[in-house]
C-alpha atoms as a PDB file:
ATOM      1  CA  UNK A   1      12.960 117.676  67.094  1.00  0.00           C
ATOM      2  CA  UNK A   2      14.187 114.762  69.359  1.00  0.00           C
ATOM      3  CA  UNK A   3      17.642 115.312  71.915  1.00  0.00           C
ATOM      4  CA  UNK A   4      20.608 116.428  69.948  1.00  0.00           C
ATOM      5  CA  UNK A   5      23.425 117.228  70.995  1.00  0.00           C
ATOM      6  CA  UNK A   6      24.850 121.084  69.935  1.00  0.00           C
ATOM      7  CA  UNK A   7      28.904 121.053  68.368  1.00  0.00           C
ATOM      8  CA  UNK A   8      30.020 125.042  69.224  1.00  0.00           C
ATOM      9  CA  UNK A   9      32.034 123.955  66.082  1.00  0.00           C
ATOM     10  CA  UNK A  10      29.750 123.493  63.574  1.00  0.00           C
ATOM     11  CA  UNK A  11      27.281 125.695  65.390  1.00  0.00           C
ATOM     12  CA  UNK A  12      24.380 122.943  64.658  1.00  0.00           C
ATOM     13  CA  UNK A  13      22.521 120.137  66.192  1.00  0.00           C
ATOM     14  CA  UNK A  14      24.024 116.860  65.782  1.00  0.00           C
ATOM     15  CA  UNK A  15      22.777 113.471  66.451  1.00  0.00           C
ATOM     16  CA  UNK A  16      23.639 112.342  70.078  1.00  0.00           C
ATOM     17  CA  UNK A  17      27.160 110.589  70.130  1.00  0.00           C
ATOM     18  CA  UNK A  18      31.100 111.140  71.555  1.00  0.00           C
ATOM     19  CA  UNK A  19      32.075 113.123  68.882  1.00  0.00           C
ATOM     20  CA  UNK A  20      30.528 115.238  66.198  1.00  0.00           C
ATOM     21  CA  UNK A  21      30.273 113.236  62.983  1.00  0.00           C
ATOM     22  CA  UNK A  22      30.731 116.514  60.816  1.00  0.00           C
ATOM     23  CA  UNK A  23      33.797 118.201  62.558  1.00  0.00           C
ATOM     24  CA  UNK A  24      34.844 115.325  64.297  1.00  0.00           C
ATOM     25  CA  UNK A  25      34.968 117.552  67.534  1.00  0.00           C
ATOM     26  CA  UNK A  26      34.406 116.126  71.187  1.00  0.00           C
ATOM     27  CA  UNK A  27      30.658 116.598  72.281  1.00  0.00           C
ATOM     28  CA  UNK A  28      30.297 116.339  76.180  1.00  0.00           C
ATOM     29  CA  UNK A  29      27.380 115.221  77.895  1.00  0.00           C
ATOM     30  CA  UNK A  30      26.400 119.139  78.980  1.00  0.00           C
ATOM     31  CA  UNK A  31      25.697 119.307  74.877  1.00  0.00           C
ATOM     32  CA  UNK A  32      22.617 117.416  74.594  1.00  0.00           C
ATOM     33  CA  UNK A  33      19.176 119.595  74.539  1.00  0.00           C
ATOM     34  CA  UNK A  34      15.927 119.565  73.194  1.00  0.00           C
ATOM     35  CA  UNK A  35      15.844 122.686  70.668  1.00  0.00           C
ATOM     36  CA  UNK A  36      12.639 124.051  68.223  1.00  0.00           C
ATOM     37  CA  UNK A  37      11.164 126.979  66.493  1.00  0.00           C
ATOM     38  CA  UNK A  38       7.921 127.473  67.569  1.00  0.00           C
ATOM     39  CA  UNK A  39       4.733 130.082  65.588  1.00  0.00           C
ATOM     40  CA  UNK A  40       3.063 132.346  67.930  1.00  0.00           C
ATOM     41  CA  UNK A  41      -0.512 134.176  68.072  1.00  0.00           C
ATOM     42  CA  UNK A  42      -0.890 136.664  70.607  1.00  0.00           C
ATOM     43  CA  UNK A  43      -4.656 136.426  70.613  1.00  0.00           C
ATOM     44  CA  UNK A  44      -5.014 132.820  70.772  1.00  0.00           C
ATOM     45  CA  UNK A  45      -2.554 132.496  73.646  1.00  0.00           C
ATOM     46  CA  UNK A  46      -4.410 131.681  76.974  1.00  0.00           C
ATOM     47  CA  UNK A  47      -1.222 132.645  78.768  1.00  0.00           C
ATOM     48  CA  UNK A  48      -0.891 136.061  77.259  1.00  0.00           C
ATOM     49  CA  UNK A  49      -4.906 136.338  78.526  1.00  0.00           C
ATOM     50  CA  UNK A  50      -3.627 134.945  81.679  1.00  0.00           C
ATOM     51  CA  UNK A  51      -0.695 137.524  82.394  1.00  0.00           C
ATOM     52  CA  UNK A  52      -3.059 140.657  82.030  1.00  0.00           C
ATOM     53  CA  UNK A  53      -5.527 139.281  83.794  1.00  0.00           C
ATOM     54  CA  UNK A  54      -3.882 138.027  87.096  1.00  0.00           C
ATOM     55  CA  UNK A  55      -2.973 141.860  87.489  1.00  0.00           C
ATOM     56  CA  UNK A  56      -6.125 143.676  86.969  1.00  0.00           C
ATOM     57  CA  UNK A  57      -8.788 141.470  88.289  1.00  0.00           C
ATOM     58  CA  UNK A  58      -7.038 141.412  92.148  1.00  0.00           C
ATOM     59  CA  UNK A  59      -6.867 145.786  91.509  1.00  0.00           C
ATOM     60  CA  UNK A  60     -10.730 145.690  90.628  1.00  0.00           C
ATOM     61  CA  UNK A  61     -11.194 143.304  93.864  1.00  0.00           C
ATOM     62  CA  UNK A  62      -8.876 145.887  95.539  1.00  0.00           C
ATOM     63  CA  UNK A  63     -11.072 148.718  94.443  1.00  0.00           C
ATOM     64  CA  UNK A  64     -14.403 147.264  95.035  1.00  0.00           C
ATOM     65  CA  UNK A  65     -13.260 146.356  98.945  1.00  0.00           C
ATOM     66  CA  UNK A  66     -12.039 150.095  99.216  1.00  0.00           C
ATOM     67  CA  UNK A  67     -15.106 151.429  98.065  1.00  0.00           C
ATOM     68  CA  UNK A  68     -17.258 149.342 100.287  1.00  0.00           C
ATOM     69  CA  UNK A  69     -15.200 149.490 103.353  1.00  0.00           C
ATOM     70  CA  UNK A  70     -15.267 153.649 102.777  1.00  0.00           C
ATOM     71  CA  UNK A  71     -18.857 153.877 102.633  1.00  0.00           C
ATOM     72  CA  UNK A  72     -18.895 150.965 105.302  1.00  0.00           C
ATOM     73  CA  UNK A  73     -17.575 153.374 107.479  1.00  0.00           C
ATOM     74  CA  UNK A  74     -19.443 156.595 106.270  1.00  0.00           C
ATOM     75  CA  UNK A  75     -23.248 154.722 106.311  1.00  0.00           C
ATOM     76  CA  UNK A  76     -23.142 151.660 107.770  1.00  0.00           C
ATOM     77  CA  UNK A  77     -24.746 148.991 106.448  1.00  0.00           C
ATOM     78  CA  UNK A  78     -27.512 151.000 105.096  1.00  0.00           C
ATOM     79  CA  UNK A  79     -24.573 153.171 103.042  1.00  0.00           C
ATOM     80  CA  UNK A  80     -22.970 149.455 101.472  1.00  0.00           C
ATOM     81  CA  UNK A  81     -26.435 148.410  99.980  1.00  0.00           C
ATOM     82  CA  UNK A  82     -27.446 151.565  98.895  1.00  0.00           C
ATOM     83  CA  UNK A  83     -23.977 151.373  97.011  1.00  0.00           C
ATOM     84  CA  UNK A  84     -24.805 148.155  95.414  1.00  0.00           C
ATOM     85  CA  UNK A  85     -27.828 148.990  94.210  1.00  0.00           C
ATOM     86  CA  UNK A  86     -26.809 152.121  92.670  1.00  0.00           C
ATOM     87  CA  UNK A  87     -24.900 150.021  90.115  1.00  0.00           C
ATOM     88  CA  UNK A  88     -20.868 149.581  91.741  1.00  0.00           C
ATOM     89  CA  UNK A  89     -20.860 146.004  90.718  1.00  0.00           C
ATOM     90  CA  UNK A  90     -22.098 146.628  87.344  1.00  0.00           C
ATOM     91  CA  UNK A  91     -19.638 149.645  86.809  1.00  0.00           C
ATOM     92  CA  UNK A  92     -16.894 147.474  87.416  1.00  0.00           C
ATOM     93  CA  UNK A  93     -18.312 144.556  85.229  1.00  0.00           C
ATOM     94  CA  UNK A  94     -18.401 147.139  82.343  1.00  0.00           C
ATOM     95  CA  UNK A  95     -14.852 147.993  83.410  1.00  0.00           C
ATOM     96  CA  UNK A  96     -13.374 144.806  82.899  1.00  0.00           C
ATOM     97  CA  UNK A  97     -15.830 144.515  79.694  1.00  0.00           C
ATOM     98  CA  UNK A  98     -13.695 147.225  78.020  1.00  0.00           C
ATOM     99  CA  UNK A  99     -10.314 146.382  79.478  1.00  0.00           C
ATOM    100  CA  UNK A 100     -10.585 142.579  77.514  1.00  0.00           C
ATOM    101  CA  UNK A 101     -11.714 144.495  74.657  1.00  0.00           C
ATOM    102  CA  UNK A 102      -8.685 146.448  74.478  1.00  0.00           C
ATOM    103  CA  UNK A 103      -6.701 143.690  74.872  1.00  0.00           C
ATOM    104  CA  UNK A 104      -8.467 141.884  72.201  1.00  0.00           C
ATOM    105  CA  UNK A 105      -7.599 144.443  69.864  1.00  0.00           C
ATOM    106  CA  UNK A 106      -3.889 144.820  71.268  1.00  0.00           C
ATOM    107  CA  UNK A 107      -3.343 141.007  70.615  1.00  0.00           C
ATOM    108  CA  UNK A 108      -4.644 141.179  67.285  1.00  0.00           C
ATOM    109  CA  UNK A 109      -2.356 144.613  66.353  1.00  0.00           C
ATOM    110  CA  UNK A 110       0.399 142.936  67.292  1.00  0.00           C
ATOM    111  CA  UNK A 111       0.810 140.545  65.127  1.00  0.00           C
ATOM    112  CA  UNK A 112       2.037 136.608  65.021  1.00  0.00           C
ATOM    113  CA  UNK A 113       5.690 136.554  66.135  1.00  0.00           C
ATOM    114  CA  UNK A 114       8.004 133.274  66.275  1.00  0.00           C
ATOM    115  CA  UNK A 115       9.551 131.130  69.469  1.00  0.00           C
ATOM    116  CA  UNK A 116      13.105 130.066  69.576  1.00  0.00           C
ATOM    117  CA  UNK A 117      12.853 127.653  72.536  1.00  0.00           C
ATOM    118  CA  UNK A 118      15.850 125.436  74.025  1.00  0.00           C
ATOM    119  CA  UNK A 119      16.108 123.226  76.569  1.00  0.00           C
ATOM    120  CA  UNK A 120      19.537 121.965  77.839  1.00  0.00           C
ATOM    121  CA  UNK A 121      21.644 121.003  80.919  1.00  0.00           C
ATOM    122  CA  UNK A 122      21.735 124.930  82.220  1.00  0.00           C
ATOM    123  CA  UNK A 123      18.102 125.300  81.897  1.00  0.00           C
ATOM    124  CA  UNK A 124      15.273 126.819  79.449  1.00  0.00           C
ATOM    125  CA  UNK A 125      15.136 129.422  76.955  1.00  0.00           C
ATOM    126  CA  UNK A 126      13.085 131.061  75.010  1.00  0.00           C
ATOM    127  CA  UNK A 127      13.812 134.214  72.558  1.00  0.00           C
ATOM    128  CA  UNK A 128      11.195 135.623  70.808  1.00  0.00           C
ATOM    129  CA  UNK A 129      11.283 137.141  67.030  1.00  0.00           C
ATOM    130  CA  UNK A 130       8.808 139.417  65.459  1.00  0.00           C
ATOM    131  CA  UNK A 131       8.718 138.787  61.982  1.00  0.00           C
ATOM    132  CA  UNK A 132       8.375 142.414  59.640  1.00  0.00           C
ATOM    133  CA  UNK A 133       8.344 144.151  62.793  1.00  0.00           C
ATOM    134  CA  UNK A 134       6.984 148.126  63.215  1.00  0.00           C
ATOM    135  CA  UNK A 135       6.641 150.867  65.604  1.00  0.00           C
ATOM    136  CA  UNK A 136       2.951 149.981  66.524  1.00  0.00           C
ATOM    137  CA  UNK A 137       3.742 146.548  67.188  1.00  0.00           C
ATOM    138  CA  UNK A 138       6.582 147.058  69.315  1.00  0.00           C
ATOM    139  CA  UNK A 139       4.412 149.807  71.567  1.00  0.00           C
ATOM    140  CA  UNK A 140       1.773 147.276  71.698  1.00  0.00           C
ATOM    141  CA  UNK A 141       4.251 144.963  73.516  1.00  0.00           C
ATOM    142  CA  UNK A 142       5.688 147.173  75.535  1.00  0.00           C
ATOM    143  CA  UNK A 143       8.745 147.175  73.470  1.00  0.00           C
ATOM    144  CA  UNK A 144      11.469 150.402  72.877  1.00  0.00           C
ATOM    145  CA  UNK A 145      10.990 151.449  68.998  1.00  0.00           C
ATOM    146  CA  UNK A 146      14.319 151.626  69.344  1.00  0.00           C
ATOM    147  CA  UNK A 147      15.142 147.960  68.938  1.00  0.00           C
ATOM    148  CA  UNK A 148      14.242 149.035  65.027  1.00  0.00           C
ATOM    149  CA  UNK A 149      18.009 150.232  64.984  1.00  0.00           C
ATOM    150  CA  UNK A 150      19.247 146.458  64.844  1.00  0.00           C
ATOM    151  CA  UNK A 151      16.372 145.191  62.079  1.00  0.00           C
ATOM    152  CA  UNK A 152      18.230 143.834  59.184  1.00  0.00           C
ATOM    153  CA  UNK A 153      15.653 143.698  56.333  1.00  0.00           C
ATOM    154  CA  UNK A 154      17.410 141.290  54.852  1.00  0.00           C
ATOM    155  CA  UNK A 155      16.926 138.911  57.775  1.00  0.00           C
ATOM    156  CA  UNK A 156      12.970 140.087  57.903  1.00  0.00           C
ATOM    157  CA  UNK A 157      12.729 139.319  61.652  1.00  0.00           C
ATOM    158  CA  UNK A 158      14.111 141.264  64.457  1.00  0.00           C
ATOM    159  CA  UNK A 159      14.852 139.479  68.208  1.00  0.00           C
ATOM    160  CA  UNK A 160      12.541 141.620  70.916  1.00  0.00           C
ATOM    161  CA  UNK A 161      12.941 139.325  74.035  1.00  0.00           C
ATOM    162  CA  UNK A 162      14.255 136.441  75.508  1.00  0.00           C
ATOM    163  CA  UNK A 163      13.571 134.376  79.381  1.00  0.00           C
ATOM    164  CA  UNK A 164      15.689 132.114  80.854  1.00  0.00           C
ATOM    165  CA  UNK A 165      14.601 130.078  83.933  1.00  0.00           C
ATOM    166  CA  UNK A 166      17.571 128.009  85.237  1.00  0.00           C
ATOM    167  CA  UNK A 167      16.751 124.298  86.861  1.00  0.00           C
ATOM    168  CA  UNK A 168      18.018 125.727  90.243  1.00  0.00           C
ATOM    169  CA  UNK A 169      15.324 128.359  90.188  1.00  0.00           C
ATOM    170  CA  UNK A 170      12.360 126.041  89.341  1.00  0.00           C
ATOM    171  CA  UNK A 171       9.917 125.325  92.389  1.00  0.00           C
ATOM    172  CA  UNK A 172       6.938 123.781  90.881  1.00  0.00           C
ATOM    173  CA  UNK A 173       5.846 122.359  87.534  1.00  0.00           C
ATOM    174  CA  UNK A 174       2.984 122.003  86.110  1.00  0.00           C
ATOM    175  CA  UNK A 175       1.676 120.062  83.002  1.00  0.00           C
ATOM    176  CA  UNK A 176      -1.250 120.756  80.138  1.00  0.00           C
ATOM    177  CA  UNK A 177      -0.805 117.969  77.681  1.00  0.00           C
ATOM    178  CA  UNK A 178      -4.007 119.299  76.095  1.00  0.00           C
ATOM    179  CA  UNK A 179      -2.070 122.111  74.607  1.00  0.00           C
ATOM    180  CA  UNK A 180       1.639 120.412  74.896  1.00  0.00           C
ATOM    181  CA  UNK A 181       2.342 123.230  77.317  1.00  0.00           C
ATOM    182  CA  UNK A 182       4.449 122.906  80.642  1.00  0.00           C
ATOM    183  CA  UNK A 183       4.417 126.046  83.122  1.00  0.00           C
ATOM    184  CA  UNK A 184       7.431 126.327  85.271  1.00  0.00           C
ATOM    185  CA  UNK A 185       6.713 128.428  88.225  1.00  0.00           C
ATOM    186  CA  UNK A 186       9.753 130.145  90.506  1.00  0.00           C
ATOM    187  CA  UNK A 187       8.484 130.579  93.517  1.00  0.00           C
ATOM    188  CA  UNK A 188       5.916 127.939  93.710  1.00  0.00           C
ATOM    189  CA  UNK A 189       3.444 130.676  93.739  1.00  0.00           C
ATOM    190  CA  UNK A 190       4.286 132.813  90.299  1.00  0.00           C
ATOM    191  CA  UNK A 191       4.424 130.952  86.961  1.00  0.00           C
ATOM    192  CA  UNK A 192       7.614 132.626  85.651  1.00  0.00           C
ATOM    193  CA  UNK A 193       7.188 130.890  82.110  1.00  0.00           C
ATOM    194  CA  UNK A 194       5.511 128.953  79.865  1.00  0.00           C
ATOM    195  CA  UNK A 195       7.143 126.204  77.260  1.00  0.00           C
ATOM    196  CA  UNK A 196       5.411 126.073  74.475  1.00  0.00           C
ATOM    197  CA  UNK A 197       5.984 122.394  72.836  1.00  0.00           C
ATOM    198  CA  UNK A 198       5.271 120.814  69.814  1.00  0.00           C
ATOM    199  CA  UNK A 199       3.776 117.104  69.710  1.00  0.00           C
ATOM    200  CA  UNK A 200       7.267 115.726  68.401  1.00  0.00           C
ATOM    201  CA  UNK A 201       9.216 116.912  71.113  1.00  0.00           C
ATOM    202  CA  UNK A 202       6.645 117.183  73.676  1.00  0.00           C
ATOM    203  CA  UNK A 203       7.841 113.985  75.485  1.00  0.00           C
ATOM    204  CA  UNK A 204      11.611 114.514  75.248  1.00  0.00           C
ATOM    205  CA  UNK A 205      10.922 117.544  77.190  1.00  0.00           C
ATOM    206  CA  UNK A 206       9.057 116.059  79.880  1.00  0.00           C
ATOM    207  CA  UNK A 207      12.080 113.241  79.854  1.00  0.00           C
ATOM    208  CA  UNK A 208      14.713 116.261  80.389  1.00  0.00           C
ATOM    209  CA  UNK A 209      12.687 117.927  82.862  1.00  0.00           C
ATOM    210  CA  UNK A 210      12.519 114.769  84.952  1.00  0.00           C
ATOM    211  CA  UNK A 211      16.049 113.557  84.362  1.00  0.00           C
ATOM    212  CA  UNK A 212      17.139 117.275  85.843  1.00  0.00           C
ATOM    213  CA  UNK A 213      14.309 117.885  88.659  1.00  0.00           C
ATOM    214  CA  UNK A 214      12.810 114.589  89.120  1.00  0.00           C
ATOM    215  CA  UNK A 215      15.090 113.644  92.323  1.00  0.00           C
ATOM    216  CA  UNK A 216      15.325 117.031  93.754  1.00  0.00           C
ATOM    217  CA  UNK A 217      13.820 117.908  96.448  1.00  0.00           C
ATOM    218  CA  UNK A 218      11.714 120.843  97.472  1.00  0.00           C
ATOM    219  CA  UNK A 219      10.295 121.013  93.612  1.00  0.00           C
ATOM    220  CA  UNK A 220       6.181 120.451  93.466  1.00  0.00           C
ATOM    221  CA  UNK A 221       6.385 118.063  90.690  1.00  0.00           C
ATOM    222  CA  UNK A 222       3.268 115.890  88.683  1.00  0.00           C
ATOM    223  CA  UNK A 223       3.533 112.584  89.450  1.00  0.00           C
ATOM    224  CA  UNK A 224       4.725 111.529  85.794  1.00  0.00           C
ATOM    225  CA  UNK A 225       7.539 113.584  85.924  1.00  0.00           C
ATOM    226  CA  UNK A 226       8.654 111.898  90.125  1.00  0.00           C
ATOM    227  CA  UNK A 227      11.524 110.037  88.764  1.00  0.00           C
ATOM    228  CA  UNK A 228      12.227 106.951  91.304  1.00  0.00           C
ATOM    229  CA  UNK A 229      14.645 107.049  94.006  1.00  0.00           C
ATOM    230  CA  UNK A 230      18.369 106.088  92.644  1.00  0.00           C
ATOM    231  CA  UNK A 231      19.280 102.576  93.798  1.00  0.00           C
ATOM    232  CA  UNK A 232      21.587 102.371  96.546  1.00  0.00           C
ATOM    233  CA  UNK A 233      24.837 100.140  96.461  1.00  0.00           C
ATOM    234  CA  UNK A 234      25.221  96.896  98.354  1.00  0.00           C
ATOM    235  CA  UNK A 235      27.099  97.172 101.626  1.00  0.00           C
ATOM    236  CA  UNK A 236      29.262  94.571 102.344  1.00  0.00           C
ATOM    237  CA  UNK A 237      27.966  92.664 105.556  1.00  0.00           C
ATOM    238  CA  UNK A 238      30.925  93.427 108.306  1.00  0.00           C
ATOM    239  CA  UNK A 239      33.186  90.607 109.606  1.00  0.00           C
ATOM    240  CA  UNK A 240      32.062  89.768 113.200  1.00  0.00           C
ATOM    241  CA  UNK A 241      35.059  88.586 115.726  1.00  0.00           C
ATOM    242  CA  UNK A 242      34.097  85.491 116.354  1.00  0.00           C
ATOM    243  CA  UNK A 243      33.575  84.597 119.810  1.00  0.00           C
ATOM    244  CA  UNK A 244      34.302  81.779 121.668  1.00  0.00           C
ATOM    245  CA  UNK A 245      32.323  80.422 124.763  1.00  0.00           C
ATOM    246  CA  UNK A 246      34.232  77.809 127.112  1.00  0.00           C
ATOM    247  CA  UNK A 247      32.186  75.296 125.984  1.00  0.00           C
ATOM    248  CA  UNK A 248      33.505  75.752 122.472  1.00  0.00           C
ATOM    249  CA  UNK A 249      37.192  75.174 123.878  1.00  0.00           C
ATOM    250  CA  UNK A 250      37.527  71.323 123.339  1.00  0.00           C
ATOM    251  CA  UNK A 251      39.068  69.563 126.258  1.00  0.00           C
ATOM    252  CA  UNK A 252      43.210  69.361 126.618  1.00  0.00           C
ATOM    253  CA  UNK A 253      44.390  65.792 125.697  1.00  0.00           C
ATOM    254  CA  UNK A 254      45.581  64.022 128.624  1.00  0.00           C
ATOM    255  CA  UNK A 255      49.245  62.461 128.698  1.00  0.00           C
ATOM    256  CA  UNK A 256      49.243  58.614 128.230  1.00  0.00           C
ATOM    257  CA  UNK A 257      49.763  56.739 130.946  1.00  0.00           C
ATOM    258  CA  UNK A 258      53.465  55.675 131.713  1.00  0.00           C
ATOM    259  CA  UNK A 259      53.938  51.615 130.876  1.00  0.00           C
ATOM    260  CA  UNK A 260      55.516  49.769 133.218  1.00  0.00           C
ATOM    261  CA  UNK A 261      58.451  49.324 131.516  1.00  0.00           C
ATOM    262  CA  UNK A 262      59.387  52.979 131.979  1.00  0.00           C
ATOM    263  CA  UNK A 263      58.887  52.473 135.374  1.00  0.00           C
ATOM    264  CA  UNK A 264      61.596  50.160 135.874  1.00  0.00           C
ATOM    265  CA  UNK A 265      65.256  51.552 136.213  1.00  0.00           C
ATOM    266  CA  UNK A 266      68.068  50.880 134.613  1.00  0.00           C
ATOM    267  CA  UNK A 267      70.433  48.501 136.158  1.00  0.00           C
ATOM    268  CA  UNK A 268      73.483  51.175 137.439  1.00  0.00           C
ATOM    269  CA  UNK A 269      77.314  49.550 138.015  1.00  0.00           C
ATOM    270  CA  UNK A 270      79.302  52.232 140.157  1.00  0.00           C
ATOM    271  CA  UNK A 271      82.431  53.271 138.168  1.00  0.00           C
ATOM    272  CA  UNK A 272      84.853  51.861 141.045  1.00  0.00           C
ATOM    273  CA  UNK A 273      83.607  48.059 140.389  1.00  0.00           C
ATOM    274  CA  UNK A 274      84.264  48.486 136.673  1.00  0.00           C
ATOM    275  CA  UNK A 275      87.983  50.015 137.331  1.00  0.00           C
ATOM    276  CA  UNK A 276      88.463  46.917 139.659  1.00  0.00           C
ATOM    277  CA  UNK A 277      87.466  44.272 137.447  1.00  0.00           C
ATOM    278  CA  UNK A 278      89.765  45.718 134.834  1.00  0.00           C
ATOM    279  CA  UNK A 279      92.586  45.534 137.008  1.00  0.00           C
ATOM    280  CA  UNK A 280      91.521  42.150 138.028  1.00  0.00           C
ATOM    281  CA  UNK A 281      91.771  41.077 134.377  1.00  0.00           C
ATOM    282  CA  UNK A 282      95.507  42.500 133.827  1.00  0.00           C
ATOM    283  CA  UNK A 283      96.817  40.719 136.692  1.00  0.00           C
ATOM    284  CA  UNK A 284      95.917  37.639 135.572  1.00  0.00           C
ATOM    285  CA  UNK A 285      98.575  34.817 134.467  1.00  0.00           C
ATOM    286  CA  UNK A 286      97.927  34.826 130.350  1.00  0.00           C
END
């Protein structure tokens, strides 16, 4: 199934959009997810294998060095060969013979059981039904019988488990497009779970995953799912003062020259002159 987007209205998937086209109800961006129901066989399941097997084969390697390092210390040299001739390596060859055989037959007791698996903006999930389920199978997984008390035979399945890895938790992720499977390991040293895809929705997980870890950092990530750096804005270049030298300072204008007209003064008759030649005129004979 490709993104959808999940209305707590309806209670379904939806196509992608701003609102729910059924309800009519507001769907935020934190809705979208990748959701599917995925079968499950025990015995076929590499991962299952790999679970059992990460535990017991460092214990044999524990024993074996114990063993060695005791008689090491007892006989020498002499004692450590003697050991591995007598048949230790064997013994414990034949020991791990019979442990995969009874895990063989576990995984086939337990039957086929059925994978609810989501992936959204909080993280992954996965819950995990057993279909006609039975005391047997349950012990066989390491399950409480008592989860029988909740079967509804109606419903025919009954919910035994669930994991949820959140994105903050997530340290390294690794990829097996052979089997549409992504491992998602928390710390980068312990593979915490494994997402079983399908071939339709394979790709819109690995476009999730990289939209949510491919920027951040301190996550071992392949280089498919690296999403590019974000591009950065444009700075406006700052304003510089500009600054002005002396010889950018054009010259002052100079003042034009006086002409010689200026020069001259003005002809000046003293006020006593012109009160006389008044005076002058009235006494005259008309």
């Amino acid at each position: 199934m490709p993104i959808t987007a999940y209305c707590k209205k309806c209670a379904r998937d939806v196509p992608p959009g701003d609102v729910c086209p059924h309800c009519g109800g507001k769907l935020p961006k934190s809705a979208l997810r990748v959701a599917w129901c995925a079968d499950h066989t025990p015995v076929r399941d590499w991962m299952n294998w790999n679970a059992v097997m990460r535990l017991v084969l460092p214990v044999l390697l524990a024993v074996l060095v114990l063993i060695l390092a005791l008689e090491g210390l007892a006989g020498g040299l002499e004692g450590i060969a003697a050991l591995l001739r007598g048949g230790l390596l064997f013994s414990l060859l034949g020991l791990l013979a019979l442990t995969a055989a009874g895990l063989l037959l576990a995984f086939i007791l337990q039957g086929d059981d059925l994978q609810d698996c989501v992936v959204d903006g909080r993280g992954i999930h996965i819950q995990q039904y057993l279909p006609e389920p039975t005391t047997l199978k349950l012990l066989l997984r390491l399950k409480s019988p008592r989860l029988l008390e909740g079967y509804d035979p109606t419903e025919g399945i009954l919910l035994i488990g669930q994991k949820e890895l959140a994105w903050k938790d997530i340290a390294r992720v690794q990829l097996w497009p052979e089997k549409t499977l992504i491992l998602l390991y928390a710390p980068a040293w312990w593979m915490r779970l494994a997402l079983p895809c399908t071939p339709f929705n394979y790709e819109d997980c690995l476009t999730f995953i990289q939209e949510k870890l491919g920027r951040k950092k301190g996550v071992m990530l392949p280089a498919e799912l690296a999403a590019p750096p974000a591009p950065k804005p444009a700075k406006a270049a700052p304003v510089k003062a500009q600054q002005l030298s002396m010889a950018d300072i054009p010259p002052a204008a100079e003042p034009p020259a006086p002409s010689p007209e200026a020069e001259k003064p003005e002809d000046f008759v003293p006020l006593a002159d012109v009160l006389a030649e008044i005076k002058e005129q009235e006494s005259k004979p008309e």
